[in-house]
C-alpha atoms as a PDB file:
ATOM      1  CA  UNK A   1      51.928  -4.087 -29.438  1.00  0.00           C
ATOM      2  CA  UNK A   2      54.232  -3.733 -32.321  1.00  0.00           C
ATOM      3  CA  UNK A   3      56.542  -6.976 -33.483  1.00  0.00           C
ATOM      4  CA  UNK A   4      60.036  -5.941 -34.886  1.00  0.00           C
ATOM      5  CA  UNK A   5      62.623  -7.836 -36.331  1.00  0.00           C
ATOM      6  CA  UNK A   6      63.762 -10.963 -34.665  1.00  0.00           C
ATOM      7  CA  UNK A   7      66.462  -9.877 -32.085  1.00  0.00           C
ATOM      8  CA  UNK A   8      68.872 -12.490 -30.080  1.00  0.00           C
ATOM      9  CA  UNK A   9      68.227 -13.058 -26.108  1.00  0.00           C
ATOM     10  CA  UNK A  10      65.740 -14.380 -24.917  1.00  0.00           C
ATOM     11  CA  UNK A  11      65.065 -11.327 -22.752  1.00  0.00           C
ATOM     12  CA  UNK A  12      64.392  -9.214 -25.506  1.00  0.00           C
ATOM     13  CA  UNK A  13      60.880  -7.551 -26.325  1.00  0.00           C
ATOM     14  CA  UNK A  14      60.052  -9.813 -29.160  1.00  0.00           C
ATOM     15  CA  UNK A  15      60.351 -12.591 -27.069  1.00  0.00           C
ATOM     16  CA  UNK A  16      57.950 -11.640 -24.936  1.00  0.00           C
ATOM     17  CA  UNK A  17      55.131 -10.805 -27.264  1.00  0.00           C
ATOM     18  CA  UNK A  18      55.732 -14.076 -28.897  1.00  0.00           C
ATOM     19  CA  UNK A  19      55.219 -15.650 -25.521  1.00  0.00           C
ATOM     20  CA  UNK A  20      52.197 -14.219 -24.589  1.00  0.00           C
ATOM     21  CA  UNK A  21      50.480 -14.614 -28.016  1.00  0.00           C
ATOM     22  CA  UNK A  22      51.482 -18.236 -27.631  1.00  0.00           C
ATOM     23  CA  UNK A  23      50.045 -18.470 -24.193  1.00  0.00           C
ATOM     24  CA  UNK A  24      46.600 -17.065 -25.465  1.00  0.00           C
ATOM     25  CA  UNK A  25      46.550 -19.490 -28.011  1.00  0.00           C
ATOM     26  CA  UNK A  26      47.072 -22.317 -25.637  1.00  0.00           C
ATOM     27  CA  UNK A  27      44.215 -21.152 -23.683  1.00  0.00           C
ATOM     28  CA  UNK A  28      41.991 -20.231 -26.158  1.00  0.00           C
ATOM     29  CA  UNK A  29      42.677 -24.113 -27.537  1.00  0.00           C
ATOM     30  CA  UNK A  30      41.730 -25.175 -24.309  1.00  0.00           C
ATOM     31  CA  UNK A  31      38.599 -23.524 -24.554  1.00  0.00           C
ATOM     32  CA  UNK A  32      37.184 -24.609 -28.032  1.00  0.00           C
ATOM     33  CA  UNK A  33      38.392 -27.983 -26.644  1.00  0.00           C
ATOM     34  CA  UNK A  34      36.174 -27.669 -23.519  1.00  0.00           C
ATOM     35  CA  UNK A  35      33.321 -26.510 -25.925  1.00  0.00           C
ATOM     36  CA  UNK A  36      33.700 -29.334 -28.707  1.00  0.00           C
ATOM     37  CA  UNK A  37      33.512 -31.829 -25.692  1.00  0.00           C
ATOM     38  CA  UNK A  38      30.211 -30.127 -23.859  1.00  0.00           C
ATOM     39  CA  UNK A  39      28.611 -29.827 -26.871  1.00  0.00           C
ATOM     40  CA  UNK A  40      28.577 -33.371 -27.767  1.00  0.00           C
ATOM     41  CA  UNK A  41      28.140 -34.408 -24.604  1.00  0.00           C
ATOM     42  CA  UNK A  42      25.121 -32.961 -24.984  1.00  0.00           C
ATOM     43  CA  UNK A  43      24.088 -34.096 -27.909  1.00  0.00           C
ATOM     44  CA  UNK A  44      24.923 -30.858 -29.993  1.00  0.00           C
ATOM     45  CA  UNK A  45      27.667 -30.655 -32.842  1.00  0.00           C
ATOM     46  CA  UNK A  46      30.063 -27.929 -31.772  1.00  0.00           C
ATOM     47  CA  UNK A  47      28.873 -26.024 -35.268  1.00  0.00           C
ATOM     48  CA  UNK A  48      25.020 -26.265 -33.704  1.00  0.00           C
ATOM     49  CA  UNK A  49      25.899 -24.513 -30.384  1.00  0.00           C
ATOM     50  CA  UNK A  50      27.688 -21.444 -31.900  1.00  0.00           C
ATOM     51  CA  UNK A  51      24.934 -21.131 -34.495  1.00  0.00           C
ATOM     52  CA  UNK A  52      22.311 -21.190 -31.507  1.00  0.00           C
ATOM     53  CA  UNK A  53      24.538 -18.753 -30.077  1.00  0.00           C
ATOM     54  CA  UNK A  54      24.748 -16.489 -33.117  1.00  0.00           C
ATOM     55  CA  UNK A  55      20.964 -16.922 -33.230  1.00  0.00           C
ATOM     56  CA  UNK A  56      20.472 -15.750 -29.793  1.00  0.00           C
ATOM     57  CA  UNK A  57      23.242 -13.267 -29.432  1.00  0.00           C
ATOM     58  CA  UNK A  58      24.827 -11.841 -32.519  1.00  0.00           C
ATOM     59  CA  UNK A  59      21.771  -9.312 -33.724  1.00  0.00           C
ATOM     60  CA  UNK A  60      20.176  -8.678 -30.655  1.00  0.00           C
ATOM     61  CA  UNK A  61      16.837  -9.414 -32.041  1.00  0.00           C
ATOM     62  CA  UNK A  62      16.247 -12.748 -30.871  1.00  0.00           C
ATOM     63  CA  UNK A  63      16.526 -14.064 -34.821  1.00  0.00           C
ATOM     64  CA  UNK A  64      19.170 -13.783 -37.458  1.00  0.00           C
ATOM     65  CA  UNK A  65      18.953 -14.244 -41.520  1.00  0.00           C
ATOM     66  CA  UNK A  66      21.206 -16.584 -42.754  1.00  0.00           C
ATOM     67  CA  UNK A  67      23.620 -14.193 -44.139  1.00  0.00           C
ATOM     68  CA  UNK A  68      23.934 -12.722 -40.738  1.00  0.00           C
ATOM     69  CA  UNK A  69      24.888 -16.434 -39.609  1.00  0.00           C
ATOM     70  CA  UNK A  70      27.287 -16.777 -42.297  1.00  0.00           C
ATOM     71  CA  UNK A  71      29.035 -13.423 -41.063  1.00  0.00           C
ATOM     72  CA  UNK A  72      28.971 -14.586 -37.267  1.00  0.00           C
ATOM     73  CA  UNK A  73      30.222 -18.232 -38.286  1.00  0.00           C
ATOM     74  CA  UNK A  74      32.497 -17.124 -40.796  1.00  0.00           C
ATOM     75  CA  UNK A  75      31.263 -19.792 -43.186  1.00  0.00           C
ATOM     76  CA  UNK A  76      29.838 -19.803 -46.991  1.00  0.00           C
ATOM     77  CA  UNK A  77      25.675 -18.829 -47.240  1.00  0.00           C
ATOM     78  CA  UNK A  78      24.950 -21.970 -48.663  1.00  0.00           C
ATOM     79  CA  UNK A  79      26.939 -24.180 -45.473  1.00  0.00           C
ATOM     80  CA  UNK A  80      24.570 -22.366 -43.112  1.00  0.00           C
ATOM     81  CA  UNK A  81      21.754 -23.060 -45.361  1.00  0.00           C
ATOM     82  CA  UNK A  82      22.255 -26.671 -44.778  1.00  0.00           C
ATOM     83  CA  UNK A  83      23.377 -26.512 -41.349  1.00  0.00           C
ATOM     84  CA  UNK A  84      20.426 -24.136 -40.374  1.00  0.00           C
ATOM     85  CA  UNK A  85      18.192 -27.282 -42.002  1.00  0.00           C
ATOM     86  CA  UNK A  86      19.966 -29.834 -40.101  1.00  0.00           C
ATOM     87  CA  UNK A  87      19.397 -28.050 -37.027  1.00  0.00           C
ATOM     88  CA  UNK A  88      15.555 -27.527 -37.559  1.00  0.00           C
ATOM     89  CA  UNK A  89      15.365 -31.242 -38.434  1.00  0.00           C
ATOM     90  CA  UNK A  90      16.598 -31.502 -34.846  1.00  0.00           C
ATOM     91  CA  UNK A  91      13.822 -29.016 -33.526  1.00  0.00           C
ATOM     92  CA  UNK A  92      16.576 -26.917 -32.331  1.00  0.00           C
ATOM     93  CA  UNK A  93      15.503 -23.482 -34.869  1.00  0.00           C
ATOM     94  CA  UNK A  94      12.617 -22.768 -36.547  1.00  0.00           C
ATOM     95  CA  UNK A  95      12.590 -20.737 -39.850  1.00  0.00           C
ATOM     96  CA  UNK A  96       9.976 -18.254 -40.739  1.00  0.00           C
ATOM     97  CA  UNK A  97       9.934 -17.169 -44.000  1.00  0.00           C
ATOM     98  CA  UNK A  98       7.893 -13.342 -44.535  1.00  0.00           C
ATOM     99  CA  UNK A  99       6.277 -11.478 -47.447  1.00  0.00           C
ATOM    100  CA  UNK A 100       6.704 -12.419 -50.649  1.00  0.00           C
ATOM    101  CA  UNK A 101      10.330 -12.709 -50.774  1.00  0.00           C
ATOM    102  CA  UNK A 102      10.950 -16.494 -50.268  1.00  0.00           C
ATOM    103  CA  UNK A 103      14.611 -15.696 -49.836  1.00  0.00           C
ATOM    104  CA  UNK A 104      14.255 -13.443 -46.484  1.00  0.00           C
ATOM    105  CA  UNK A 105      14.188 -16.421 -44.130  1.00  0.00           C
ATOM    106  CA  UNK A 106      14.554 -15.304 -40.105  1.00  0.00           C
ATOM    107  CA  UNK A 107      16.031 -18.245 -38.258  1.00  0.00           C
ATOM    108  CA  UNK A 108      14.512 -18.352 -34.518  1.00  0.00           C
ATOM    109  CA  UNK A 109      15.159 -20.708 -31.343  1.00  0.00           C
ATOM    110  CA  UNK A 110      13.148 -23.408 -30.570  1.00  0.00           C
ATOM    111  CA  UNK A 111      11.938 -23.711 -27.066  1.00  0.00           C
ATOM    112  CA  UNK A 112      14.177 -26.862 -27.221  1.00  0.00           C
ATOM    113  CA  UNK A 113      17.087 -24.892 -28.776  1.00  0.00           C
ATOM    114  CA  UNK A 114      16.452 -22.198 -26.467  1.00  0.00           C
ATOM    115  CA  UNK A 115      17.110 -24.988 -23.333  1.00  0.00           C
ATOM    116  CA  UNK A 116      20.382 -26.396 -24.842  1.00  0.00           C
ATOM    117  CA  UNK A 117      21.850 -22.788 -25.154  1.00  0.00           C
ATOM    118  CA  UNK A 118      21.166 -22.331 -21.817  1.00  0.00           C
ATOM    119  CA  UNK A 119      22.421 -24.969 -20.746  1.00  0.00           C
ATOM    120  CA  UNK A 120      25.374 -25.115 -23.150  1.00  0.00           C
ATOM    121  CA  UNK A 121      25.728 -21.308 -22.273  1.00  0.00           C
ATOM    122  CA  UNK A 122      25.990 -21.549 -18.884  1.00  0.00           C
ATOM    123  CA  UNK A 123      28.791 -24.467 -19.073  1.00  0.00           C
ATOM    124  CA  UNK A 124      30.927 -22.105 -21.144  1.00  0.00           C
ATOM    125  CA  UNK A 125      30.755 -18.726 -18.744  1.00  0.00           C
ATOM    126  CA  UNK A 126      31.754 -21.833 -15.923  1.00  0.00           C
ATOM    127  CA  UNK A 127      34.638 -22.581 -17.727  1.00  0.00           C
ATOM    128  CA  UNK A 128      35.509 -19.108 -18.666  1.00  0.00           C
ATOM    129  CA  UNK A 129      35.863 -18.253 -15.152  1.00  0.00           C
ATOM    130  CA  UNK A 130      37.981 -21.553 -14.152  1.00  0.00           C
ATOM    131  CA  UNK A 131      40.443 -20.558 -16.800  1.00  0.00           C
ATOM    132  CA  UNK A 132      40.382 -17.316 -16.531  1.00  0.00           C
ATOM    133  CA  UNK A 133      40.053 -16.526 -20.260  1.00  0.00           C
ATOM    134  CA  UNK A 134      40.293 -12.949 -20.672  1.00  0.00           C
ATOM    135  CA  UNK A 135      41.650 -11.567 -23.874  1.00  0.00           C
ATOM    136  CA  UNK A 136      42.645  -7.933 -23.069  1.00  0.00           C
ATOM    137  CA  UNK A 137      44.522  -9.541 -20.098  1.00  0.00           C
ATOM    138  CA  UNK A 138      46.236 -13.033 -21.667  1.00  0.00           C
ATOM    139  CA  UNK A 139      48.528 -10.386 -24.108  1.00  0.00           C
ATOM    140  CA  UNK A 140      49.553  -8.496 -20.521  1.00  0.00           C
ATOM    141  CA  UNK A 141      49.879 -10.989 -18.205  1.00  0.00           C
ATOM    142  CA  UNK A 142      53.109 -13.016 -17.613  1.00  0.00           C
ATOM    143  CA  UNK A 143      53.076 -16.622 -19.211  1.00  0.00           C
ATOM    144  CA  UNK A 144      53.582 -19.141 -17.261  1.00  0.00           C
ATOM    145  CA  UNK A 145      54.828 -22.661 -17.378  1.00  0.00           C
ATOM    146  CA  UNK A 146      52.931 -24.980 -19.408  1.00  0.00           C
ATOM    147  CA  UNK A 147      52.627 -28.570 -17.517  1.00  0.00           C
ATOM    148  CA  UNK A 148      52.020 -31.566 -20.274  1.00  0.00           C
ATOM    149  CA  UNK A 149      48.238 -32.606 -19.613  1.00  0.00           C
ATOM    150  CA  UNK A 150      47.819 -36.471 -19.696  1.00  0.00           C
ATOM    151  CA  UNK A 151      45.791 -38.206 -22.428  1.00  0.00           C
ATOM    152  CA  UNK A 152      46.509 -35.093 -24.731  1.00  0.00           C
END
């Protein structure tokens, strides 16, 4: 999808593309807003679920280093440092340090950790499927008409 310069008419292609990319973004919102309130409902900071997630998911091994995490959350090494410590202070990861290189640290699930992503996991795909959040077809379908939600 290319964006040219702004062109009058509402009708015109630019419009359009700006629409859709604006509807995205209003469901995509409504997503991480789902997932900040699941989270802490169950007892999980929204930053702990997607790094059990990236634990889980992003490598495919089961474990992740902590630059790996930092890649996957987007965040600085030494944030996931201390968020990978809060989170095994909360028995949700372990970390298992190898060899003789002290800084190689895999971070693994907990069985406990394991249970809230599975949980937390299967809330999300729920809510996925309710709002129908498909990238590849929110910038083709046709936006509709956003209706103010109460309490916003």
């Amino acid at each position: 999808m290319r964006f040219h310069r702004p062109s009058s008419g509402k009708g015109s292609a630019n419009a359009l593309v700006l629409r859709r990319l604006a509807w995205f973004r209003y469901n995509l919102r409504r997503f991480l807003r789902f997932s900040e309130r699941a989270t802490r409902e169950h007892g999980l900071t929204p930053q702990q679920y997607v790094l059990l997630l990236g634990i889980a998911g992003y490598t495919g091994r089961g474990w992740a280093t902590i630059s790996e995490l930092a890649e996957f959350l987007q965040e600085r090494h030494n944030a996931v440092v201390g968020l990978v410590q809060r989170a095994a202070r909360k028995g949700l990861v372990r970390k298992d340090q190898r060899g003789r290189d002290r800084r190689f640290v895999r971070v693994r699930l907990t069985r406990q950790g394991a249970l809230a992503l599975h949980s937390l996991a299967s809330l999300h795909l729920e809510e996925l499927k309710r709002i129908e959040l498909d990238i590849g077809q929110a910038l083709k379908a046709k936006p509709q008409i956003i209706k103010p939600a109460g309490g916003a």
